[in-house]
Protein backbone atom coordinates (compact mmCIF):
# COMPACT_ATOMS: atom_id res chain seq x y z
CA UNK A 1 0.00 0.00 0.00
CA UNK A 2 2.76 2.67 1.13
CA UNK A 3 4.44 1.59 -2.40
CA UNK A 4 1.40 2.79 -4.24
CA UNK A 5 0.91 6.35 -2.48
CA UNK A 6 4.45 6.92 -3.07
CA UNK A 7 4.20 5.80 -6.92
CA UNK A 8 1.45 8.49 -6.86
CA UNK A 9 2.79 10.66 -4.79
CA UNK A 10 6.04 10.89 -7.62
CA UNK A 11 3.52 10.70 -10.57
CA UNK A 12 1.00 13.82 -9.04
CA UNK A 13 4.54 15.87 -7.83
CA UNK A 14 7.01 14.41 -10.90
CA UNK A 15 5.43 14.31 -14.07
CA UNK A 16 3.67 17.45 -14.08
CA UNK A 17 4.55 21.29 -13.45
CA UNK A 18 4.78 22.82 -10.53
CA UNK A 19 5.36 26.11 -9.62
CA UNK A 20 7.41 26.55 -6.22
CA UNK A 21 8.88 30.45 -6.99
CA UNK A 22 10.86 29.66 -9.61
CA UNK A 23 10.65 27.76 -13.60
CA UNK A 24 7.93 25.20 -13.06
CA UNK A 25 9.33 22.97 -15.54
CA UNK A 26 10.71 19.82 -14.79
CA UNK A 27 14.90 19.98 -14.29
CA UNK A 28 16.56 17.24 -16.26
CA UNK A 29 20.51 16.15 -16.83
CA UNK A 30 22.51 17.37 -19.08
CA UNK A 31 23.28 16.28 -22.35
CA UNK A 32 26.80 15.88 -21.91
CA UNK A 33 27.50 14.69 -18.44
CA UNK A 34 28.47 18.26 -16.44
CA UNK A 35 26.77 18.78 -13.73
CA UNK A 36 24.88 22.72 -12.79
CA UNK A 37 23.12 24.82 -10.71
CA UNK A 38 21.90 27.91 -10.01
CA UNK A 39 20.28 30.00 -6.91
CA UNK A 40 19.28 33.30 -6.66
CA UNK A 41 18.52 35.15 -3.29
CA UNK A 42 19.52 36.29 -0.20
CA UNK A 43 19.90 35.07 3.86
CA UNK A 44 19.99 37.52 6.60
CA UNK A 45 22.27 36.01 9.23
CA UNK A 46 24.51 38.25 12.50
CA UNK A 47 23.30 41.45 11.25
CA UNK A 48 25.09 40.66 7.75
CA UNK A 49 23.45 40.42 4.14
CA UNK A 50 24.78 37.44 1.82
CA UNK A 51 23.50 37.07 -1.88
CA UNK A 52 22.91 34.36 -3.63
CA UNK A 53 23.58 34.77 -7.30
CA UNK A 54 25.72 31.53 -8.24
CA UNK A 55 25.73 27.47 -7.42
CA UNK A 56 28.74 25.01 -7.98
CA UNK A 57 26.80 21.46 -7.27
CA UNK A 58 28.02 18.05 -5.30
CA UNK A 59 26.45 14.84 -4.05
CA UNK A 60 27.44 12.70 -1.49
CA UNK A 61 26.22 9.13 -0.57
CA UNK A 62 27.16 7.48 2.39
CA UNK A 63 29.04 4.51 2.38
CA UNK A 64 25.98 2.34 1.49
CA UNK A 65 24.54 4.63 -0.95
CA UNK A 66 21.56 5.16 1.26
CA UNK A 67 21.60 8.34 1.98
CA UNK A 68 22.31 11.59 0.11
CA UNK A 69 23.31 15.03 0.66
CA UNK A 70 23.03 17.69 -2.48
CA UNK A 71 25.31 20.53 -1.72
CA UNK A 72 25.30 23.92 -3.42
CA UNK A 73 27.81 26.16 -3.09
CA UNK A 74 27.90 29.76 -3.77
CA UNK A 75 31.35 31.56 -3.95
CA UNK A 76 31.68 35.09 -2.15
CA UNK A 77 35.07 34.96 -3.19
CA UNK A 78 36.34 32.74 -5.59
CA UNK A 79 40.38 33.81 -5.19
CA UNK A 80 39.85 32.63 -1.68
CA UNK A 81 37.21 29.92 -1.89
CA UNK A 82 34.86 31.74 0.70
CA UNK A 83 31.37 31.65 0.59
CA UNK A 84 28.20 29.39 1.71
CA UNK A 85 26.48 26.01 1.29
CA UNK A 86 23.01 25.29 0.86
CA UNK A 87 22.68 22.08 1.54
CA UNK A 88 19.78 19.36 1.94
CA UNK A 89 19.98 16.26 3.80
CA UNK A 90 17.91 13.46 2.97
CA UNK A 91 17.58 11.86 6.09
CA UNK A 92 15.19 9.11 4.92
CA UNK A 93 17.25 7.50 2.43
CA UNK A 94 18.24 7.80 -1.03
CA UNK A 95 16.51 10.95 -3.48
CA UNK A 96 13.66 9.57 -4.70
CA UNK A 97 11.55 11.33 -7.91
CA UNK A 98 9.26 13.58 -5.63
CA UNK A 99 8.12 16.67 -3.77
CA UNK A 100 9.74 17.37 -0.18
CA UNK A 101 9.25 19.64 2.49
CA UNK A 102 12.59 20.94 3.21
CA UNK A 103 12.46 21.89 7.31
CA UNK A 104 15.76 22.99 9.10
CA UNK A 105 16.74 19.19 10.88
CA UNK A 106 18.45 19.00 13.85
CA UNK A 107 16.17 21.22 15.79
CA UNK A 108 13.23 20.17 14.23
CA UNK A 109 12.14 16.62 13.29
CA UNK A 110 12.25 14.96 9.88
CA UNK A 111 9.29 13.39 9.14
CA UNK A 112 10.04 10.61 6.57
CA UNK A 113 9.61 9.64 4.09
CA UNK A 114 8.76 13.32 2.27
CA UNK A 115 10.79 15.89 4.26
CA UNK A 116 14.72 16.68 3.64
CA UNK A 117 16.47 18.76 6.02
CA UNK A 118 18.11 22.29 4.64
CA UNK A 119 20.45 24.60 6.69
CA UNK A 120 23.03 27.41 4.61
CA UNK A 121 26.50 26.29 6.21
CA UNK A 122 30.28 28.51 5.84
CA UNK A 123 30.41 32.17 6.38
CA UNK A 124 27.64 31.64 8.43
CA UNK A 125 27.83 28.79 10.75
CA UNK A 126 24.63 27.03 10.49
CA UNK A 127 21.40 28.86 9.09
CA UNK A 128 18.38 26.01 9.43
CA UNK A 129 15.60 26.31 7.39
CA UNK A 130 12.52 27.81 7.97
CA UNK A 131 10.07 25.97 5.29
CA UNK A 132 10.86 25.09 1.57
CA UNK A 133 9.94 22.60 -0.85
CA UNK A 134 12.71 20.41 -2.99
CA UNK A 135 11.44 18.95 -6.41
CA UNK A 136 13.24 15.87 -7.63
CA UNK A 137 12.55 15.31 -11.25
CA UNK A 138 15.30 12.91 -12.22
CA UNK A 139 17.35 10.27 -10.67
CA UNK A 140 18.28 8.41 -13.43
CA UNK A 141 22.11 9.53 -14.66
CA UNK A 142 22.39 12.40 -12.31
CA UNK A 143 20.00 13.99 -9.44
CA UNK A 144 18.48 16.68 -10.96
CA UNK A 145 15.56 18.73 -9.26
CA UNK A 146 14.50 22.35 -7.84
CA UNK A 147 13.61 24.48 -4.73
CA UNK A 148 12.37 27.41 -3.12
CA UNK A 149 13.60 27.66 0.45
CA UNK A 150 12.84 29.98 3.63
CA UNK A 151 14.97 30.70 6.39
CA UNK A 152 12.74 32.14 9.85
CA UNK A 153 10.23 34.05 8.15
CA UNK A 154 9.03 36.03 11.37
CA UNK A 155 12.28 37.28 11.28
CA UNK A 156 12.63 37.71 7.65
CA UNK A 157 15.85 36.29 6.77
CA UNK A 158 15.56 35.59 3.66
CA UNK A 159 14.91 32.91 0.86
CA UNK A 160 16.63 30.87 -1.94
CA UNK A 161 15.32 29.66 -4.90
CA UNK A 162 17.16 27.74 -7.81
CA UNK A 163 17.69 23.99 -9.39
CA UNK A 164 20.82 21.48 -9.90
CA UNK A 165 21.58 18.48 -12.35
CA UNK A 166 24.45 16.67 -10.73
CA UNK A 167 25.77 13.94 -12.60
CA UNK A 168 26.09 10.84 -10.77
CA UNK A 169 27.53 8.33 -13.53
């Protein structure tokens, strides 16, 4: 039974468009093999402003290729490699073709098997996420997928919105 509300789940939040705050179409891998990203916005964090105009995409499985971690890293500096990670957590198990809940972990439980946790990590020390939703459209050849994140709305500190294709070949 749980196999068939996921399969729908995927099919209802996979195959067609959705519209989180940024393109609604699906995110697919590239062509030839690279992997990208892109994010656009800004967090508020110790009285400082950091923007978010640029993504260099990784993916990490644990030793038994359970669990993954999609890291996006945006360069303040690049001669001096300083700058920020958003990063999601899937605490479940592997990416699966679906819609998450991204919620900030650690100080707030993951409730499996449709929630990822998301904090901004480097510059600043640990930024959890406020709310969000994650897209996965493709696992197959790379992880490729989409967000729109929040960080602590009542105190407005800010949002991020972009998509990866991170080839996994």
């Amino acid at each position: 039974m749980n196999k068939i509300v996921l399969a729908t789940l995927c099919l209802i939040g996979c195959t067609g468009e959705a519209d989180i705050g940024i393109d609604s179409q699906p995110v697919a891998c590239n062509p030839d093999g690279t992997s990208t990203a892109d994010m656009t916005g800004e967090v508020h964090y110790n009285g400082q402003t950091y923007h978010f105009d640029n993504a260099t995409p990784s993916l990490v499985r644990d030793t038994s290729g359970a669990y993954t971690t999609v890291n996006l890293w945006n360069y303040e500096d690049p001669s001096t490699q300083r700058g920020n990670t958003l990063r999601f957590f899937f605490e479940c198990g592997a990416a699966q073709l679906a819609s998450y809940d991204v919620v900030g972990g650690g100080n707030q439980q993951v409730q499996c098997p449709l929630q990822v946790a998301g904090a901004v990590l480097g510059s600043i020390e640990i930024l959890p996420a406020d709310t969000g939703t994650l897209i996965v459209d493709q696992t197959q050849g790379c992880l490729a997928g989409r967000f729109h994140v929040e960080f602590d709305n009542s105190a407005g500190d800010g949002e991020l919105n972009g998509w990866f294709s991170i080839f996994t070949q």
